[in-house]
Protein backbone atom coordinates (compact mmCIF):
# COMPACT_ATOMS: atom_id res chain seq x y z
CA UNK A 1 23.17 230.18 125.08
CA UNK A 2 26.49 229.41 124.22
CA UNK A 3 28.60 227.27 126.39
CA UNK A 4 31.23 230.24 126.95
CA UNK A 5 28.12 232.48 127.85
CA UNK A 6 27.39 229.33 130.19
CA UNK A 7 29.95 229.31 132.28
CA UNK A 8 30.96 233.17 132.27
CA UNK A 9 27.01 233.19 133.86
CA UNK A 10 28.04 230.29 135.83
CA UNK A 11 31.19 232.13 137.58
CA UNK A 12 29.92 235.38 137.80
CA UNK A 13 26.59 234.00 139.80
CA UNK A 14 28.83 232.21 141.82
CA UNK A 15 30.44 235.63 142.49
CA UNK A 16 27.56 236.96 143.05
CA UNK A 17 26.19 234.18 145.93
CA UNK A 18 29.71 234.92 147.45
CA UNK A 19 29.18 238.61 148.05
CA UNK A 20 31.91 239.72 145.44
CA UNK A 21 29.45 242.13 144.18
CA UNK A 22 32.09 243.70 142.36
CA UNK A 23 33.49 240.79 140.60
CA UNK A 24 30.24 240.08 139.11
CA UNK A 25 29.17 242.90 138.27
CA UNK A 26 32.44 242.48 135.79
CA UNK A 27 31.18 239.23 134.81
CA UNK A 28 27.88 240.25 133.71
CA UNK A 29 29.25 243.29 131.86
CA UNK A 30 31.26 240.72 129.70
CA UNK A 31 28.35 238.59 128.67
CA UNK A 32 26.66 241.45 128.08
CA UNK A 33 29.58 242.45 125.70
CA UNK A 34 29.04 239.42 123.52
CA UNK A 35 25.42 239.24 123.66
CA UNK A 36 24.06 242.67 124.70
CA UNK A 37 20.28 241.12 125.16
CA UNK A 38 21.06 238.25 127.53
CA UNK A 39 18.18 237.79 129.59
CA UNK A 40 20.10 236.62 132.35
CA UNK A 41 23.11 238.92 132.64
CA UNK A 42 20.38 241.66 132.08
CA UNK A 43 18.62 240.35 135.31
CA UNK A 44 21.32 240.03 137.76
CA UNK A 45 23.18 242.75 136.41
CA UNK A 46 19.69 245.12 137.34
CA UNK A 47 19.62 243.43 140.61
CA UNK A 48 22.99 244.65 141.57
CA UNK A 49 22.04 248.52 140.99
CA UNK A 50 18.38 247.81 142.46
CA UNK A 51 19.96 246.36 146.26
CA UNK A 52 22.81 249.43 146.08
CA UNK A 53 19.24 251.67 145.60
CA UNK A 54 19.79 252.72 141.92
CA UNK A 55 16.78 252.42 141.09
CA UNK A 56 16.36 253.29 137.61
CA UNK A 57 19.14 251.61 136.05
CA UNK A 58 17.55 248.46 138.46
CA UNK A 59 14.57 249.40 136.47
CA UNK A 60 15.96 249.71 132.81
CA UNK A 61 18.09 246.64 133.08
CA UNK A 62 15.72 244.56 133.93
CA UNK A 63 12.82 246.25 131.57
CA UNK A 64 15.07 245.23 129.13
CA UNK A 65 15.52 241.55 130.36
CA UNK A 66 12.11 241.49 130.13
CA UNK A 67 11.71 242.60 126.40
CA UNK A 68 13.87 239.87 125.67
CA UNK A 69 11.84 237.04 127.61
CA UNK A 70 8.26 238.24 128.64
CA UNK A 71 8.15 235.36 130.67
CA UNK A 72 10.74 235.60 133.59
CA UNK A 73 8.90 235.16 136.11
CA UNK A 74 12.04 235.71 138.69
CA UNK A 75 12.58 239.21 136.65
CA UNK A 76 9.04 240.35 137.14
CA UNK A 77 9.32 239.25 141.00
CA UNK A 78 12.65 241.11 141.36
CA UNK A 79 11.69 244.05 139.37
CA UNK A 80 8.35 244.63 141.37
CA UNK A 81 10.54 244.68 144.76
CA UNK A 82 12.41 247.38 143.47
CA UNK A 83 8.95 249.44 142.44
CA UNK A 84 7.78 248.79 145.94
CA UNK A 85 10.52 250.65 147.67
CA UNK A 86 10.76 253.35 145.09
CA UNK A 87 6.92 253.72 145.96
CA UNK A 88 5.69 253.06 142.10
CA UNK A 89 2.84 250.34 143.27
CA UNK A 90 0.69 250.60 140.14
CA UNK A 91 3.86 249.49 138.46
CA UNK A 92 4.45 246.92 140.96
CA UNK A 93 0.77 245.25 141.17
CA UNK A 94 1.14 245.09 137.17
CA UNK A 95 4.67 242.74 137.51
CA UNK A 96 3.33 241.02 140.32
CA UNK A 97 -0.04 239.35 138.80
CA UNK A 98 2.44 239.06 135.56
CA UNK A 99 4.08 236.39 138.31
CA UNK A 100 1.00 235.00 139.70
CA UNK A 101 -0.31 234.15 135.86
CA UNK A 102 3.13 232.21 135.54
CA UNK A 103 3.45 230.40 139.64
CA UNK A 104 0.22 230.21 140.02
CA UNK A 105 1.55 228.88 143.35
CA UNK A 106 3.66 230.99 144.42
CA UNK A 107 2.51 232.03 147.83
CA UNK A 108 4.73 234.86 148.60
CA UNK A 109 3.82 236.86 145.14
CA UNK A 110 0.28 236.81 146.37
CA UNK A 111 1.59 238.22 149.61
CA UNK A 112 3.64 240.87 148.00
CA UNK A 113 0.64 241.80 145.90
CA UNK A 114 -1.86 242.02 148.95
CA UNK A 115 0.70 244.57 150.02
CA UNK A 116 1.30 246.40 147.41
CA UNK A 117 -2.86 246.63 147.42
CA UNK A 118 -3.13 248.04 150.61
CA UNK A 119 -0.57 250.41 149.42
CA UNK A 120 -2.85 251.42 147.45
CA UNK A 121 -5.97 251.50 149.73
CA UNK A 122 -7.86 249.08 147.77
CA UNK A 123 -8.20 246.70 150.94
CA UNK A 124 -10.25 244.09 149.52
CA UNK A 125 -8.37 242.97 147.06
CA UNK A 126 -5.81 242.92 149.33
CA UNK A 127 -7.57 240.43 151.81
CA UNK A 128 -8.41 238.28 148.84
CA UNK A 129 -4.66 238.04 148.03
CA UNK A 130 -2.98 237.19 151.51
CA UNK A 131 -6.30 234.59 151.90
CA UNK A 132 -4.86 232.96 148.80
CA UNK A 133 -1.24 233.12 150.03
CA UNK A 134 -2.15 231.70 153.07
CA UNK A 135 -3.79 228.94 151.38
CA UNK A 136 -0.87 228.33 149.17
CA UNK A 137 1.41 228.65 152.15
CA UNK A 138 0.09 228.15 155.79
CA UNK A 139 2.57 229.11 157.86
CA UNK A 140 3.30 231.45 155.64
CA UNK A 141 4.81 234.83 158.31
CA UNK A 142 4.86 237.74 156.40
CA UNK A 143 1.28 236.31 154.70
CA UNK A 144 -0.29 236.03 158.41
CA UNK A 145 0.74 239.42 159.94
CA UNK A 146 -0.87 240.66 156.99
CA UNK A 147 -3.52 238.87 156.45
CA UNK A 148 -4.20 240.12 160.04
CA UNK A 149 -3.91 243.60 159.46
CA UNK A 150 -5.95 243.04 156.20
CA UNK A 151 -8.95 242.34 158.64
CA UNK A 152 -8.17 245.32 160.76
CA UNK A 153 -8.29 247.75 157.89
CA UNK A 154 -11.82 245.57 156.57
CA UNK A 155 -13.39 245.76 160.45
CA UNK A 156 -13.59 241.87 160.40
CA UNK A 157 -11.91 242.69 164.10
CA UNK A 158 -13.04 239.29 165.39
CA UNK A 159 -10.22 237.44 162.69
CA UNK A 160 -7.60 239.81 163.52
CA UNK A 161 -6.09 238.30 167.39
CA UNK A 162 -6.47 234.81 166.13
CA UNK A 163 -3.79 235.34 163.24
CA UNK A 164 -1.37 236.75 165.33
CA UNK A 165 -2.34 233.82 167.65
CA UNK A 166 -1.65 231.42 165.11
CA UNK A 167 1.63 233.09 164.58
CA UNK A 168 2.86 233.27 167.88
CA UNK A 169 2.54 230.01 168.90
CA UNK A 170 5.06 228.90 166.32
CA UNK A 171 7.30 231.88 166.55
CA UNK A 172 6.80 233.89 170.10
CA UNK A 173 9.66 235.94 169.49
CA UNK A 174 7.99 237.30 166.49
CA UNK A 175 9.08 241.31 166.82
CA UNK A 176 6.40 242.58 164.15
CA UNK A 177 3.56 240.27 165.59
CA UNK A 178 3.72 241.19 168.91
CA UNK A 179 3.84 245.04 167.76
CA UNK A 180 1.26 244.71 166.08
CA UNK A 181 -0.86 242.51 168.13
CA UNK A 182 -0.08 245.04 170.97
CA UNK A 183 -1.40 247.76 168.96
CA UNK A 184 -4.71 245.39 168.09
CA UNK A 185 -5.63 244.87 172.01
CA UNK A 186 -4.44 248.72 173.02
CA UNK A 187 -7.50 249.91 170.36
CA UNK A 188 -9.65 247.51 172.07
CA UNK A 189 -8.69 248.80 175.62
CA UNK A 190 -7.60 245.48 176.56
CA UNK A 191 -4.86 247.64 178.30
CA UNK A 192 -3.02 244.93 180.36
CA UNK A 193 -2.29 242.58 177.53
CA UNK A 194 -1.49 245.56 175.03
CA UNK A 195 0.77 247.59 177.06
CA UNK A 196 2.52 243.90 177.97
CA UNK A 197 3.01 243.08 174.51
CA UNK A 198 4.11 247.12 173.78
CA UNK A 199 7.27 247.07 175.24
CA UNK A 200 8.51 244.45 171.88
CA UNK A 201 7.94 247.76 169.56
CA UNK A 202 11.79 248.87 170.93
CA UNK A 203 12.95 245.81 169.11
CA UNK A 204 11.86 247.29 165.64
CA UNK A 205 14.82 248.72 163.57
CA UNK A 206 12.85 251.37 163.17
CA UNK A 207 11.54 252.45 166.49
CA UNK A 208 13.53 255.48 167.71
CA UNK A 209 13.43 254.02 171.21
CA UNK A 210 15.79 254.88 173.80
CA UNK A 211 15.56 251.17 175.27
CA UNK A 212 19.30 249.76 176.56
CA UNK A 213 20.67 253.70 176.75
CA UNK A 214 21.00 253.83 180.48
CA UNK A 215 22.24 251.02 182.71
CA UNK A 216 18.80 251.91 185.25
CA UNK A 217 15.87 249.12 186.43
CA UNK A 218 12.66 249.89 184.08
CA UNK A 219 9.81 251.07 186.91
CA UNK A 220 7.43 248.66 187.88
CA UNK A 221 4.46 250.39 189.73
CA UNK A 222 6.47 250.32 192.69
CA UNK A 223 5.38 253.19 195.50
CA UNK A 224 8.27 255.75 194.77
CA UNK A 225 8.56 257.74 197.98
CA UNK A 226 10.87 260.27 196.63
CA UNK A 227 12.49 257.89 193.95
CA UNK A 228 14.39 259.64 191.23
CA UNK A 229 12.63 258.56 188.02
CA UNK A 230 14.04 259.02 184.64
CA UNK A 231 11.40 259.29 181.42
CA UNK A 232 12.30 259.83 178.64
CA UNK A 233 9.77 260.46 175.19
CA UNK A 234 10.18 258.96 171.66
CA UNK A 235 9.34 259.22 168.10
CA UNK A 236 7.23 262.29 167.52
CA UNK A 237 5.39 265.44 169.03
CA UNK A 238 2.26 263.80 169.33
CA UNK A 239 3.96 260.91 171.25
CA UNK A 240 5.83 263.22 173.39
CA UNK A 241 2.71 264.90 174.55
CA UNK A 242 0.55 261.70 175.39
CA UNK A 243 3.53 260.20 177.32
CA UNK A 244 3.19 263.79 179.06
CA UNK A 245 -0.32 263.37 179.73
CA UNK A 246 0.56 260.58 182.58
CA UNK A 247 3.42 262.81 183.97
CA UNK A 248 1.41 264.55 186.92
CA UNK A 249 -0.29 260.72 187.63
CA UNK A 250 3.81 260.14 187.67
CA UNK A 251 4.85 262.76 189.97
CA UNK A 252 1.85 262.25 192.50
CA UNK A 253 2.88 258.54 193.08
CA UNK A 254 5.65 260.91 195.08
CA UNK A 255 8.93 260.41 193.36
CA UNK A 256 11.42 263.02 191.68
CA UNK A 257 10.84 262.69 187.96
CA UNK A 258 13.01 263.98 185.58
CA UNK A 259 11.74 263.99 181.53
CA UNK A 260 14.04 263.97 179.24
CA UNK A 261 12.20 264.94 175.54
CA UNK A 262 13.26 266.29 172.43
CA UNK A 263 14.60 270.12 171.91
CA UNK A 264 11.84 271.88 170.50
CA UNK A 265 9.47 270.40 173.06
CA UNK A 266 11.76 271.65 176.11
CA UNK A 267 10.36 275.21 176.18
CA UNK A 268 6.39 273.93 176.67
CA UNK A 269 7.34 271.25 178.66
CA UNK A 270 9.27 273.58 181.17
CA UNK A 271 6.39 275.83 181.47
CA UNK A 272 4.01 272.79 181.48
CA UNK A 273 5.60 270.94 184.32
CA UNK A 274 7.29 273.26 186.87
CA UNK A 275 7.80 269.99 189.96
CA UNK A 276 9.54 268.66 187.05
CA UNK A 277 12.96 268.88 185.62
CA UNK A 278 13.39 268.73 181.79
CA UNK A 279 16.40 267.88 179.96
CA UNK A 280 16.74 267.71 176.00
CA UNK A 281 19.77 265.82 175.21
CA UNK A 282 21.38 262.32 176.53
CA UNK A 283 24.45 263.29 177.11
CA UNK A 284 22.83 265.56 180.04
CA UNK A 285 21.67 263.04 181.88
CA UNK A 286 23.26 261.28 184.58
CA UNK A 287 22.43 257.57 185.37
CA UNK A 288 23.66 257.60 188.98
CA UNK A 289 21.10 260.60 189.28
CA UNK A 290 18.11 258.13 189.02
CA UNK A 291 17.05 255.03 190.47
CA UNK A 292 14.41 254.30 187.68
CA UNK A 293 13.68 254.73 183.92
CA UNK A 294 10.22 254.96 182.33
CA UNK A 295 8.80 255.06 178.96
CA UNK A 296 4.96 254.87 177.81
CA UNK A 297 5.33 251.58 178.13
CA UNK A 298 6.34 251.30 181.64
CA UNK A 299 3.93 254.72 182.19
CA UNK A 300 0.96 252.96 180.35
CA UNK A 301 1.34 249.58 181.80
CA UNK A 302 1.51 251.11 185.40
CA UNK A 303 -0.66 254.06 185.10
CA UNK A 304 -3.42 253.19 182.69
CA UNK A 305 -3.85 249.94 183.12
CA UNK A 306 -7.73 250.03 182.51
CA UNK A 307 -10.15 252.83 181.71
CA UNK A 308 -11.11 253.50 184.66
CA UNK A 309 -7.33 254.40 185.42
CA UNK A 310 -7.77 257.13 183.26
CA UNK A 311 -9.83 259.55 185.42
CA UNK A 312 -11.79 262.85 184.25
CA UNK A 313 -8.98 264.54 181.68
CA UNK A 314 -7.52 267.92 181.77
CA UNK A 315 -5.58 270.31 180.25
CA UNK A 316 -2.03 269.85 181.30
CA UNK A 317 -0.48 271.88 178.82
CA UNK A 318 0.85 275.46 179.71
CA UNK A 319 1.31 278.11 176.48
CA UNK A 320 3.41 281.30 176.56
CA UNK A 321 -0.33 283.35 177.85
CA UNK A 322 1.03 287.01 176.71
CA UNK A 323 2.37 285.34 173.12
CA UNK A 324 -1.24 283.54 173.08
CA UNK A 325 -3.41 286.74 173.77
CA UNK A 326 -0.96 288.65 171.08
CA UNK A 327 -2.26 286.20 168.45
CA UNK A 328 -5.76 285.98 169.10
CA UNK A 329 -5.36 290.21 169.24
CA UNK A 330 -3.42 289.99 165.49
CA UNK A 331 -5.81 286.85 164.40
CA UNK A 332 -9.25 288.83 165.27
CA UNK A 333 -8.27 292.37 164.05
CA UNK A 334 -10.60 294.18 166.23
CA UNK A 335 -13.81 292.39 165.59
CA UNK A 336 -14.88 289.28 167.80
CA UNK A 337 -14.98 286.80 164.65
CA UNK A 338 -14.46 283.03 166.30
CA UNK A 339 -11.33 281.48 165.88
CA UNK A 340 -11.27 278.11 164.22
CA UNK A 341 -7.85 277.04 163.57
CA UNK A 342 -7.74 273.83 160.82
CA UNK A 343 -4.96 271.09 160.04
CA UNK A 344 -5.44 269.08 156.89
CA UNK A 345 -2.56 266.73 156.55
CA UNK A 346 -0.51 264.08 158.41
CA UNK A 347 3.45 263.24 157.75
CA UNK A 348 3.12 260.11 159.46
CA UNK A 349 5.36 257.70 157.75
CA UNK A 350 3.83 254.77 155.73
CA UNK A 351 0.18 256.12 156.54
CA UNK A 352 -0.22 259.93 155.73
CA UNK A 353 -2.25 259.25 152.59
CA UNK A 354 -5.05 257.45 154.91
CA UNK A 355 -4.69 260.09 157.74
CA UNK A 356 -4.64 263.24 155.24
CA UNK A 357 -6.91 264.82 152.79
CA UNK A 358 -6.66 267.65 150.35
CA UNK A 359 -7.92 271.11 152.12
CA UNK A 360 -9.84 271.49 148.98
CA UNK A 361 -12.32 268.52 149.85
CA UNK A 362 -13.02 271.11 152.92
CA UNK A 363 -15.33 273.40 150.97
CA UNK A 364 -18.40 272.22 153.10
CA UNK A 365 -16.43 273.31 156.29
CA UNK A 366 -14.79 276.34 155.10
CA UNK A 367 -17.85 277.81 153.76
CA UNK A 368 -19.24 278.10 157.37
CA UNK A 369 -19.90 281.66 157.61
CA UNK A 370 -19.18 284.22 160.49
CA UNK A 371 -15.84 281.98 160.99
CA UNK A 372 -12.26 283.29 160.82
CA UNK A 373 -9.97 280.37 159.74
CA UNK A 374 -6.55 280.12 161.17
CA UNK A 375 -3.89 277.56 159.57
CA UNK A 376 -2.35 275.53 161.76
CA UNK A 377 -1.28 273.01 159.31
CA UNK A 378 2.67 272.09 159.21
CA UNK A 379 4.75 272.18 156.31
CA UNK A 380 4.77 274.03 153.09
CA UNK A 381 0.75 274.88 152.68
CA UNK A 382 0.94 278.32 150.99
CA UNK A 383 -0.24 277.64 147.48
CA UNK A 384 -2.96 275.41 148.82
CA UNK A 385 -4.35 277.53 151.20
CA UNK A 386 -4.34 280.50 148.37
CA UNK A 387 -6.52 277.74 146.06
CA UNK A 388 -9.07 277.54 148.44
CA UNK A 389 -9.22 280.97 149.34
CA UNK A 390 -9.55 281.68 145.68
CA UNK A 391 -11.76 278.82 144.66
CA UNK A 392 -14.26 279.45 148.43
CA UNK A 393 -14.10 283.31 148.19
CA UNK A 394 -13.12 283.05 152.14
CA UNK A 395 -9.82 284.18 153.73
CA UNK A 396 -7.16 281.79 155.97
CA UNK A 397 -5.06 283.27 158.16
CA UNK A 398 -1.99 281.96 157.73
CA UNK A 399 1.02 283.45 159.46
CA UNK A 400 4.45 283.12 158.18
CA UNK A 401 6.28 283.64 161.56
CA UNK A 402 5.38 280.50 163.13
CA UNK A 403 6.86 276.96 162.22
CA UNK A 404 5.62 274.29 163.95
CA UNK A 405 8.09 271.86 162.50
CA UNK A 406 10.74 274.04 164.60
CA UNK A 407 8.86 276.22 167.07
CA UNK A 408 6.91 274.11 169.21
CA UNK A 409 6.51 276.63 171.42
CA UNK A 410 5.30 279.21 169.11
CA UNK A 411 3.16 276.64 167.94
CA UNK A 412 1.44 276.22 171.49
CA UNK A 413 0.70 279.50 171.90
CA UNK A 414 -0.87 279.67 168.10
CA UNK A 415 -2.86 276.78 168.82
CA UNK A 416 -3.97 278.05 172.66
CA UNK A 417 -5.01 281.09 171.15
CA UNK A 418 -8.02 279.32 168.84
CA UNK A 419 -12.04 279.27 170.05
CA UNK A 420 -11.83 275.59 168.38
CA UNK A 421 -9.30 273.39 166.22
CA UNK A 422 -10.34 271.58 163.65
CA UNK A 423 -7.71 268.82 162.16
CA UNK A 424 -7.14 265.14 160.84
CA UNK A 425 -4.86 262.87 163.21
CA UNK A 426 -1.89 264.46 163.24
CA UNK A 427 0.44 266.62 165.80
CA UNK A 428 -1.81 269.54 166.02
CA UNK A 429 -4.36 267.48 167.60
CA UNK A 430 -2.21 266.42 170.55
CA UNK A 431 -1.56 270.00 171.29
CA UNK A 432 -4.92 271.40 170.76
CA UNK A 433 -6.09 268.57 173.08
CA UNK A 434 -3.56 269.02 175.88
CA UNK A 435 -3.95 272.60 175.56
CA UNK A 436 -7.44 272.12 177.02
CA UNK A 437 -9.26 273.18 173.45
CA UNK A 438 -12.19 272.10 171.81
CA UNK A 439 -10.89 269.74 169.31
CA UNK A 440 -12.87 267.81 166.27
CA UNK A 441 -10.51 265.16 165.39
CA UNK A 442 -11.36 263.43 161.75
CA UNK A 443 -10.31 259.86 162.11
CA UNK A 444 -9.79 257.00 159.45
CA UNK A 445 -11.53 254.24 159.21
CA UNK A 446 -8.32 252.09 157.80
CA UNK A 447 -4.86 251.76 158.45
CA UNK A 448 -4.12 255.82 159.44
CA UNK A 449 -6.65 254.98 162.21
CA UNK A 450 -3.96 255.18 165.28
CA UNK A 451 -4.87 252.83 168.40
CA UNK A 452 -5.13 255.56 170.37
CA UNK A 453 -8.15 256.86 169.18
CA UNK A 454 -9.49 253.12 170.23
CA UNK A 455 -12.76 251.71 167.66
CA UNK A 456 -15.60 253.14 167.97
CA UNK A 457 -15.16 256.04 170.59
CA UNK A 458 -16.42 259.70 169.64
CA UNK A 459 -14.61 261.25 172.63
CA UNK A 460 -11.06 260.60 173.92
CA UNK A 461 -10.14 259.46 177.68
CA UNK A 462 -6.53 261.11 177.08
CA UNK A 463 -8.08 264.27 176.28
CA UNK A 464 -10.84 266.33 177.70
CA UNK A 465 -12.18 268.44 174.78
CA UNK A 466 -11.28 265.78 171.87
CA UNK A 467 -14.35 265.03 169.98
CA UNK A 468 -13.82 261.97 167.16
CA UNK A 469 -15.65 261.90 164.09
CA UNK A 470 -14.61 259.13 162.12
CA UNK A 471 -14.91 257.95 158.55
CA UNK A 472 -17.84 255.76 157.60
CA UNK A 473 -15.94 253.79 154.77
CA UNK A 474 -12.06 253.95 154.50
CA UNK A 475 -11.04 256.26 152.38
CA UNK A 476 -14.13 258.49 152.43
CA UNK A 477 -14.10 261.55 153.71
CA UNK A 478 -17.04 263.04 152.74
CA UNK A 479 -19.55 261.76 155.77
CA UNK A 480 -16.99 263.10 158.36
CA UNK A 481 -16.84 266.54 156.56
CA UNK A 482 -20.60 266.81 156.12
CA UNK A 483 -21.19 265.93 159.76
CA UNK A 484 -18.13 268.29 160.82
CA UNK A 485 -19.81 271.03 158.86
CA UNK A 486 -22.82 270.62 160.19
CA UNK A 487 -21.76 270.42 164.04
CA UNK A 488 -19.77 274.17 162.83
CA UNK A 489 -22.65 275.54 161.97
CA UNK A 490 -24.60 274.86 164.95
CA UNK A 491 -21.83 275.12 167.10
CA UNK A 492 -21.38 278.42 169.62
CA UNK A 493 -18.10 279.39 170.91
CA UNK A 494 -17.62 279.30 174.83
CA UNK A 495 -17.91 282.64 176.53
């Protein structure tokens, strides 16, 4: 490199360290004007348009760093970063052992490579990689909380508390260890220390928590004797509905409680909960109206503090009953064919390939004769269900004039109107099951497994007619569709 090229690199890094992204972004340009293949300039040039999230020029400046020295290590690092948030992992795991090969000590590229493995569901690999990070690097953070949920997703359950442990003790404010270490004891019904450790999940930037909202005392368990109590639900439908299961346990401690939930759930919830009011947006509610606030945690910590606290569950669901009895009419067409609504797929973020599976690996199920399937599955589904009904010879009901991504209420009275409901972990579920239904839930066996559906349960305290029938092997499906079938065939729809 020349010594002008030297320096020019030298000032516009400097630039760079500064936060004048814009100054060089000019410098780089100009070496790149006098020697368009500079490694460097190439580099740090990319990683300006990967952090604004332009991706593929991120991508193509760097690729062509890399063409001009095969060997830089930092590019291959920097590059794979940008793959992982642009969700190419293949192309990640490829850049990433290209960095291992060259630092064969480089602790956190064997982290980032565990996760890009567990990205894509190839878990022991993954376990081998944040074992050899954390041998690199012992107190490595990211490479514990990893590592722990690395044994989670394996079943080695017994190594999972001690890493988080091992963590804590150095770093007790830790936000994404104590999540996660909460969610660890709540699936092993070790209620008191998970719903304790809980509450830190409002910390997380991306926990749409209403925590620090309202200027009100969080409730403590304290007897309420007509105390105004404030709840208010979080993240999505399914959530909504289990923090509604522990409403009526809320409302017989003797207080006034107010919920305040999303829109689309306002309708159901109204109907659901007539000693309670229901309000939909913040700006509606009135701190000096209430002497406490709740959320699950407070509601879990307080109300389901063991199993026991549980009880025998019910339905506690209401759906519109003429809207209901219109689609079971419409659904059945005269004849009294069983209804056995289905839901294939799960949106939740970061998981939904573990927790979903394509409706065509149903066949088993859907072959089930003297059935009338009903689609209950969110989202655009058309063209699958058409394949299946083309490729099984069987017919889905699918009905166009419900959305249950705006409807909710619509959707209730769709879902109340099935003999049984059939579905992976997702949204339908927590309807079907506080609806009252029969419900055959198809659980993972890795990270889409959610703690609510505990370890090795088959039924579900939260709801009464939830039956769990869980994968074998994560990622395998086929044992939980073979045994679904074969309960559907036997199985006899209640009078």
């Amino acid at each position: 490199m020349s010594t002008v090229a030297q320096n020019m690199l030298d000032a516009a890094m400097a630039d760079h360290r500064r936060g004048d992204i814009a100054s060089a972004e000019r410098g780089y340009r100009a070496i790149l004007a006098l020697q368009p293949k500079h490694p460097d300039a190439l580099h740090l040039l990319g990683r300006i348009h990967g952090d604004r999230g332009e991706y593929e020029q991120a991508f193509a400046l760097i690729g062509q760093a890399l063409k001009a020295s095969p060997n830089f290590a930092d590019a291959h690092f920097n590059l794979s970063a940008y793959l992982i948030r642009d969700g190419k992992f293949a192309d990640a795991e490829r850049h990433l052992r290209t960095v291992a090969k060259l630092q064969p000590q480089n602790a956190t590229a064997q982290n980032n490579l565990g996760g890009v493995l567990l990205q894509l569901q190839r878990y022991k690999d993954a376990a081998v990689c944040f074992d050899k990070a954390l041998q690199l690097d012992p107190e490595l953070a990211t490479g514990l909380t990893n590592y722990a949920i690395a044994c989670e997703v394996e079943g080695r359950f017994d190594d999972v508390l001690p890493a988080y442990d091992r963590l804590l003790a150095r770093d007790p404010e830790n936000i994404t260890a104590r999540y996660y270490r909460a969610l660890t004891l709540l699936s092993r019904e070790r209620f008191g220390e998970g719903w304790a450790d809980y509450v830190w999940r409002w910390r997380r930037p991306d926990t749409a928590a209403k925590h620090g909202v309202f200027a009100l005392p969080y409730w403590a368990g304290e007897a309420l004797d007509r105390a105004r109590v404030l709840v208010w639900t979080e993240q999505g439908p399914g959530d909504e509905i289990l923090i509604a299961s522990m409403l009526p346990d809320l409302l017989a401690r003797g207080g006034a409680v107010t919920v305040l939930c999303s829109p689309r759930m306002t309708p159901l919830f109204r109907r659901s909960f007539p000693g309670i009011a229901v309000v939909d947006k913040v700006e509606n509610v009135s701190p000096a109206a209430f002497d406490f606030q709740a959320s699950l945690s407070e509601l879990g910590r307080y109300l389901r503090p063991t199993q026991e606290s549980f009880g025998a569950p019910r339905a506690f669901l209401q759906a519109d009953a003429a809207r209901r009895d219109a689609l079971r009419a419409q659904y059945r067409g005269g004849a009294q064919t069983p209804l056995v609504g289905i839901s294939w797929r799960s949106r939740a973020t970061g998981v939904e390939g573990e927790k979903s599976l394509a409706l065509s690996a149903w066949e088993p199920i859907l072959r089930t004769p003297g059935i009338q399937f009903v689609c209950l599955q969110y989202g655009d589904c058309a063209d699958e269900v058409r394949d299946a009904e083309q490729r099984f010879g069987i017919q889905i009901r699918r009905d166009a004039t419900i959305d249950p991504l705006t409807d909710l209420d619509s959707f209730a009275a769709q879902v109340a109107a099935m003999d049984l409901v059939i579905s992976v972990s997702n949204t339908t579920v927590h309807f079907a099951g506080g609806l009252g239904l029969p419900t055959w839930v198809m659980v993972p066996a890795a990270r889409g497994r959610i703690w609510y559906w505990f370890l090795n349960r088959t039924d579900s305290p939260w709801y009464a007619g939830v039956r769990l029938v869980r994968q074998a092997d994560a990622g395998q499906w086929s044992t939980a569709i073979d045994e679904v079938a074969a309960r559907l065939r036997a199985w006899t729809p209640a009078p």
